[in-house]
PDB file of N, CA and C in Angstrom:
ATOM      1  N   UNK A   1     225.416 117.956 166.320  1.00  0.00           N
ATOM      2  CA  UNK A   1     225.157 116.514 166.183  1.00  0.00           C
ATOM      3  C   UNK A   1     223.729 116.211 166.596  1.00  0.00           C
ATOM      4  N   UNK A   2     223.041 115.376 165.995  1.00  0.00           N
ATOM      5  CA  UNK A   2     221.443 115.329 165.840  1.00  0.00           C
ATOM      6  C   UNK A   2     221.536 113.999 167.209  1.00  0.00           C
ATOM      7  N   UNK A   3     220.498 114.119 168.060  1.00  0.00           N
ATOM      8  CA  UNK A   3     220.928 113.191 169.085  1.00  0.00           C
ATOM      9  C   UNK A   3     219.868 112.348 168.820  1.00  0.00           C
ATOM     10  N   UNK A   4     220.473 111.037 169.484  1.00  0.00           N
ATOM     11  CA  UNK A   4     219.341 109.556 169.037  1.00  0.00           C
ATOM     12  C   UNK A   4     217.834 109.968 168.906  1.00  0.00           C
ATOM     13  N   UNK A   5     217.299 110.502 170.184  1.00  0.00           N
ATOM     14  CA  UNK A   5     216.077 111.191 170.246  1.00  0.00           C
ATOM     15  C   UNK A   5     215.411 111.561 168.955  1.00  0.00           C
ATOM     16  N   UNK A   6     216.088 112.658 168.619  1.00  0.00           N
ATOM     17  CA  UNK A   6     216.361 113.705 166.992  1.00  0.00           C
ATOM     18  C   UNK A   6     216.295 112.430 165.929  1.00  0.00           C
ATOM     19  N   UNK A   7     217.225 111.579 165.923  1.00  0.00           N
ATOM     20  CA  UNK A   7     217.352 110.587 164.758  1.00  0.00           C
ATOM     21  C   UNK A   7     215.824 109.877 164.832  1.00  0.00           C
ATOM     22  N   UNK A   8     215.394 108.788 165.747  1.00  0.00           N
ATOM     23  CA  UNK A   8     214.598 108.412 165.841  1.00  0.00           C
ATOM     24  C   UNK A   8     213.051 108.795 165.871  1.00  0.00           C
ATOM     25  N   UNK A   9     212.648 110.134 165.980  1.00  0.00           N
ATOM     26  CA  UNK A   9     211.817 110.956 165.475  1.00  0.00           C
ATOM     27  C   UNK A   9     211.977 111.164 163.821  1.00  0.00           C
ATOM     28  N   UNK A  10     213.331 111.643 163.296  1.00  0.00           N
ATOM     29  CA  UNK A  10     213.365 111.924 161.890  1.00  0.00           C
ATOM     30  C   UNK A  10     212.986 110.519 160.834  1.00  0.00           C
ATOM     31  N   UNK A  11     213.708 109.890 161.409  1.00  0.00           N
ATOM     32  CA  UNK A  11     213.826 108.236 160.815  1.00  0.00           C
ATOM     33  C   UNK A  11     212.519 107.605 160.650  1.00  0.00           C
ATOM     34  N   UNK A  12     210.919 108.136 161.620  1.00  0.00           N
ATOM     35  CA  UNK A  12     210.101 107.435 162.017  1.00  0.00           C
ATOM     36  C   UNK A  12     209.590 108.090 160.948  1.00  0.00           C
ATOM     37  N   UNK A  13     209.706 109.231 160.379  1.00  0.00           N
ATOM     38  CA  UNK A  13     208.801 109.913 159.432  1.00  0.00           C
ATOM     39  C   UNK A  13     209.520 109.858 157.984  1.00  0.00           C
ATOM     40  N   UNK A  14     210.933 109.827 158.525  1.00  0.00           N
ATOM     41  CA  UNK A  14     211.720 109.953 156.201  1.00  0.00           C
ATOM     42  C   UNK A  14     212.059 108.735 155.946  1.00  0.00           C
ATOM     43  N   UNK A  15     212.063 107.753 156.928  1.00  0.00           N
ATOM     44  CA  UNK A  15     213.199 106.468 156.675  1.00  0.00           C
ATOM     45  C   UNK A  15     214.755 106.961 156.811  1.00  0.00           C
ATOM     46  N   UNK A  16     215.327 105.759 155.542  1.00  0.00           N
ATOM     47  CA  UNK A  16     216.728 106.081 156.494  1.00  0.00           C
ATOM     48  C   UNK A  16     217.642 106.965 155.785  1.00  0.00           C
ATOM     49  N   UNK A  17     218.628 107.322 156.162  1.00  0.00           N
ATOM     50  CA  UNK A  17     219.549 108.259 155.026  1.00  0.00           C
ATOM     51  C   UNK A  17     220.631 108.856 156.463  1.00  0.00           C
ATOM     52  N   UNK A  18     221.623 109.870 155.561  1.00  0.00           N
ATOM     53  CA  UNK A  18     221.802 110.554 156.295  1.00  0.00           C
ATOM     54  C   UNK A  18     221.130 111.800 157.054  1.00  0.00           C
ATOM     55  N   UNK A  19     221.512 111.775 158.332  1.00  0.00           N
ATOM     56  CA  UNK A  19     220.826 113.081 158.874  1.00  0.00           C
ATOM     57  C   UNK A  19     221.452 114.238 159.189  1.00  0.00           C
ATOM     58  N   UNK A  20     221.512 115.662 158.834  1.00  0.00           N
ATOM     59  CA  UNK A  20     221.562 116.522 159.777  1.00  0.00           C
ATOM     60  C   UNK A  20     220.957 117.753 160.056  1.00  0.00           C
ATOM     61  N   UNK A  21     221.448 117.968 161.476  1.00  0.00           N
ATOM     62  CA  UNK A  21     220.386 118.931 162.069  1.00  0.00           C
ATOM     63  C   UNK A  21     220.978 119.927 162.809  1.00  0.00           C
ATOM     64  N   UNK A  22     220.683 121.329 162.511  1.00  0.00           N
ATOM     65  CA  UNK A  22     221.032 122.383 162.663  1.00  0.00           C
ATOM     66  C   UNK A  22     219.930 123.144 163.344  1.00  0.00           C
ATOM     67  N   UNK A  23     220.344 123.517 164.576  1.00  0.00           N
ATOM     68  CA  UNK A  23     218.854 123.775 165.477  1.00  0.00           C
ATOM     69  C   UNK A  23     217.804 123.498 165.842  1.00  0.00           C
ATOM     70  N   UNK A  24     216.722 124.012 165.365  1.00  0.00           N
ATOM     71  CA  UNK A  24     215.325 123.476 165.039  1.00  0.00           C
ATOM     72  C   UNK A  24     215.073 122.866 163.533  1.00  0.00           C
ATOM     73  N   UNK A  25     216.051 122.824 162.879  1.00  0.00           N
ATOM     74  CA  UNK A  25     215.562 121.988 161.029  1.00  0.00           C
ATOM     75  C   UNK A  25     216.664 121.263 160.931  1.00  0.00           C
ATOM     76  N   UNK A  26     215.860 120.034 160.029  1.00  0.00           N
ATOM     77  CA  UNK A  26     217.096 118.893 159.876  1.00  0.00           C
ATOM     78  C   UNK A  26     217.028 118.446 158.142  1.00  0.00           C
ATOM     79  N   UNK A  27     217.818 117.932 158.077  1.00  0.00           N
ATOM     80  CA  UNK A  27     218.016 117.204 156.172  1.00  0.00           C
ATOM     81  C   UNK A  27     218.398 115.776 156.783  1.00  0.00           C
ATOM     82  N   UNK A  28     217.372 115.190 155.623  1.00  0.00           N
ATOM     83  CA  UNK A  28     217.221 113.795 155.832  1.00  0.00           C
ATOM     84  C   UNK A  28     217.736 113.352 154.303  1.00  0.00           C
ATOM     85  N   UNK A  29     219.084 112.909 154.271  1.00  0.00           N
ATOM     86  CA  UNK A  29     219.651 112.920 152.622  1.00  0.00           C
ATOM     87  C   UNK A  29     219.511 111.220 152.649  1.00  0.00           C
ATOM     88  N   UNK A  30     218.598 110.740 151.704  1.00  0.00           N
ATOM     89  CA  UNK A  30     218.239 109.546 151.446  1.00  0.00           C
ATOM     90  C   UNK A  30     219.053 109.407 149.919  1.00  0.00           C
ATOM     91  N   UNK A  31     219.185 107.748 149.081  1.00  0.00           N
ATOM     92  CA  UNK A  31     219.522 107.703 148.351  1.00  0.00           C
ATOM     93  C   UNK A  31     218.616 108.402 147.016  1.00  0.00           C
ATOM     94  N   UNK A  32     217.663 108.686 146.938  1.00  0.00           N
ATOM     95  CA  UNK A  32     217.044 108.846 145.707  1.00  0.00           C
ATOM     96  C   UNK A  32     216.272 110.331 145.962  1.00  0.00           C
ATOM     97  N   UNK A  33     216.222 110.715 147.604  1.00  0.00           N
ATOM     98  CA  UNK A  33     215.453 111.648 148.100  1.00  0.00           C
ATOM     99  C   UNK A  33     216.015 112.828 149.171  1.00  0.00           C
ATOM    100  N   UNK A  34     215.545 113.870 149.174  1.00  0.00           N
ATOM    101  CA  UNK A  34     216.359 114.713 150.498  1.00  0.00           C
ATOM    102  C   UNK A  34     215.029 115.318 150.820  1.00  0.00           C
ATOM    103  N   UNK A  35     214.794 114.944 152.283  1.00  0.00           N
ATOM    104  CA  UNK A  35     213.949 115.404 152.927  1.00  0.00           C
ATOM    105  C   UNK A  35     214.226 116.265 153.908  1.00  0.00           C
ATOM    106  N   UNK A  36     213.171 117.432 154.363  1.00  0.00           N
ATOM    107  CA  UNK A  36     213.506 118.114 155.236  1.00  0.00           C
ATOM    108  C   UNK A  36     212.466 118.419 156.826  1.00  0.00           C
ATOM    109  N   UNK A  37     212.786 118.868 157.575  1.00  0.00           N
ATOM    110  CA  UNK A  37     212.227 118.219 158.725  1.00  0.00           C
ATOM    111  C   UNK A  37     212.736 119.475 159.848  1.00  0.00           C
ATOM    112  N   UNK A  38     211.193 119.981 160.476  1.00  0.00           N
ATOM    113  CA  UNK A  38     211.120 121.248 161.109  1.00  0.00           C
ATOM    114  C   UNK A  38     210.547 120.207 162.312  1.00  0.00           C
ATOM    115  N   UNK A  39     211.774 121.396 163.928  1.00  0.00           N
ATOM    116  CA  UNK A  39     211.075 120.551 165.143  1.00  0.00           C
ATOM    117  C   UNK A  39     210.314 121.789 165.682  1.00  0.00           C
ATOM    118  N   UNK A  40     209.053 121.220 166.134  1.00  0.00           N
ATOM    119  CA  UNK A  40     207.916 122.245 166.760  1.00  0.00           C
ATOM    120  C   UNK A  40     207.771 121.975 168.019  1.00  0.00           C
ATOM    121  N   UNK A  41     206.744 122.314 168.504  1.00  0.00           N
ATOM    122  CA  UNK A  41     206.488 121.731 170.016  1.00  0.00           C
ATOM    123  C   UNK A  41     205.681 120.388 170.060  1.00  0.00           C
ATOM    124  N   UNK A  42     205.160 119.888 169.016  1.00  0.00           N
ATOM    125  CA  UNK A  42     205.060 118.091 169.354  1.00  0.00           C
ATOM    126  C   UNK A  42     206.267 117.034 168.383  1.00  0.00           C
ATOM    127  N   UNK A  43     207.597 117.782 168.475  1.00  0.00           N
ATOM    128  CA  UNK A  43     208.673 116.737 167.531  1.00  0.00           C
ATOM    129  C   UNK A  43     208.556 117.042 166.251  1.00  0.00           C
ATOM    130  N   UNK A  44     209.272 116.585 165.639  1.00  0.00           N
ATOM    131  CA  UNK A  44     209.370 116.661 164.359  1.00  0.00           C
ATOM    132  C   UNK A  44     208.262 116.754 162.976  1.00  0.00           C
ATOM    133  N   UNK A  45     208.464 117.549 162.572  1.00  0.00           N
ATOM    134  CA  UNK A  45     207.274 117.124 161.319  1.00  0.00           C
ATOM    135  C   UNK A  45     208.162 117.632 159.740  1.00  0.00           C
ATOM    136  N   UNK A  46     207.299 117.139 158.744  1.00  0.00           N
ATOM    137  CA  UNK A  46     208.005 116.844 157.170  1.00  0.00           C
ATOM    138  C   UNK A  46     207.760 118.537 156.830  1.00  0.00           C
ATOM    139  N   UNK A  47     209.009 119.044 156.141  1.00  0.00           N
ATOM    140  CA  UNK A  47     208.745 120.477 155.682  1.00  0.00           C
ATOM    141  C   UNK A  47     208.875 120.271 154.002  1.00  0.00           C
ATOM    142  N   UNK A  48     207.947 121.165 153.483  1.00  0.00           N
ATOM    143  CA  UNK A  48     208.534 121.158 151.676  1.00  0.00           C
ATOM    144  C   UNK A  48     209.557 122.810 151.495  1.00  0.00           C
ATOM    145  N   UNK A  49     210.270 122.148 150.836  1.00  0.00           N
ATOM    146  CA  UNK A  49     210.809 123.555 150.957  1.00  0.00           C
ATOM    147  C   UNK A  49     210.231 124.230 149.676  1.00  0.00           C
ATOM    148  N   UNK A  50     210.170 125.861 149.579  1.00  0.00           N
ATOM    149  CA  UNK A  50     209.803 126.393 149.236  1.00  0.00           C
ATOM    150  C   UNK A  50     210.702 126.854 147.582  1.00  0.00           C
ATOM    151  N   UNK A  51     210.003 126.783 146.894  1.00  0.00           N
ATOM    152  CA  UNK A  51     210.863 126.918 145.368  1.00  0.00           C
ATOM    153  C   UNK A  51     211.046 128.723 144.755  1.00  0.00           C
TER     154      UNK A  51
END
């Protein structure tokens, strides 16, 4: 379970959607978009995933 902390870091950078988060990487499933989201040592930042 992604904790408020986690949400409110993800939320500040994808907007809103569902979230989840599995360790250090999270999915940010928006209506039109799915974003993804790696935590480092300064919080969260936007990942592209790789094709």
């Amino acid at each position: 379970m992604p904790t408020d902390e986690d949400k409110a870091g993800i939320n500040k950078l994808g907007g809103a959607g569902e979230i989840k988060v599995a360790g250090t990487v999270a999915r940010l499933k928006g209506t039109a978009v799915t974003k993804y989201f790696k935590k480092g040592p300064n919080g969260w930042a936007p990942v592209v995933p790789k094709k």
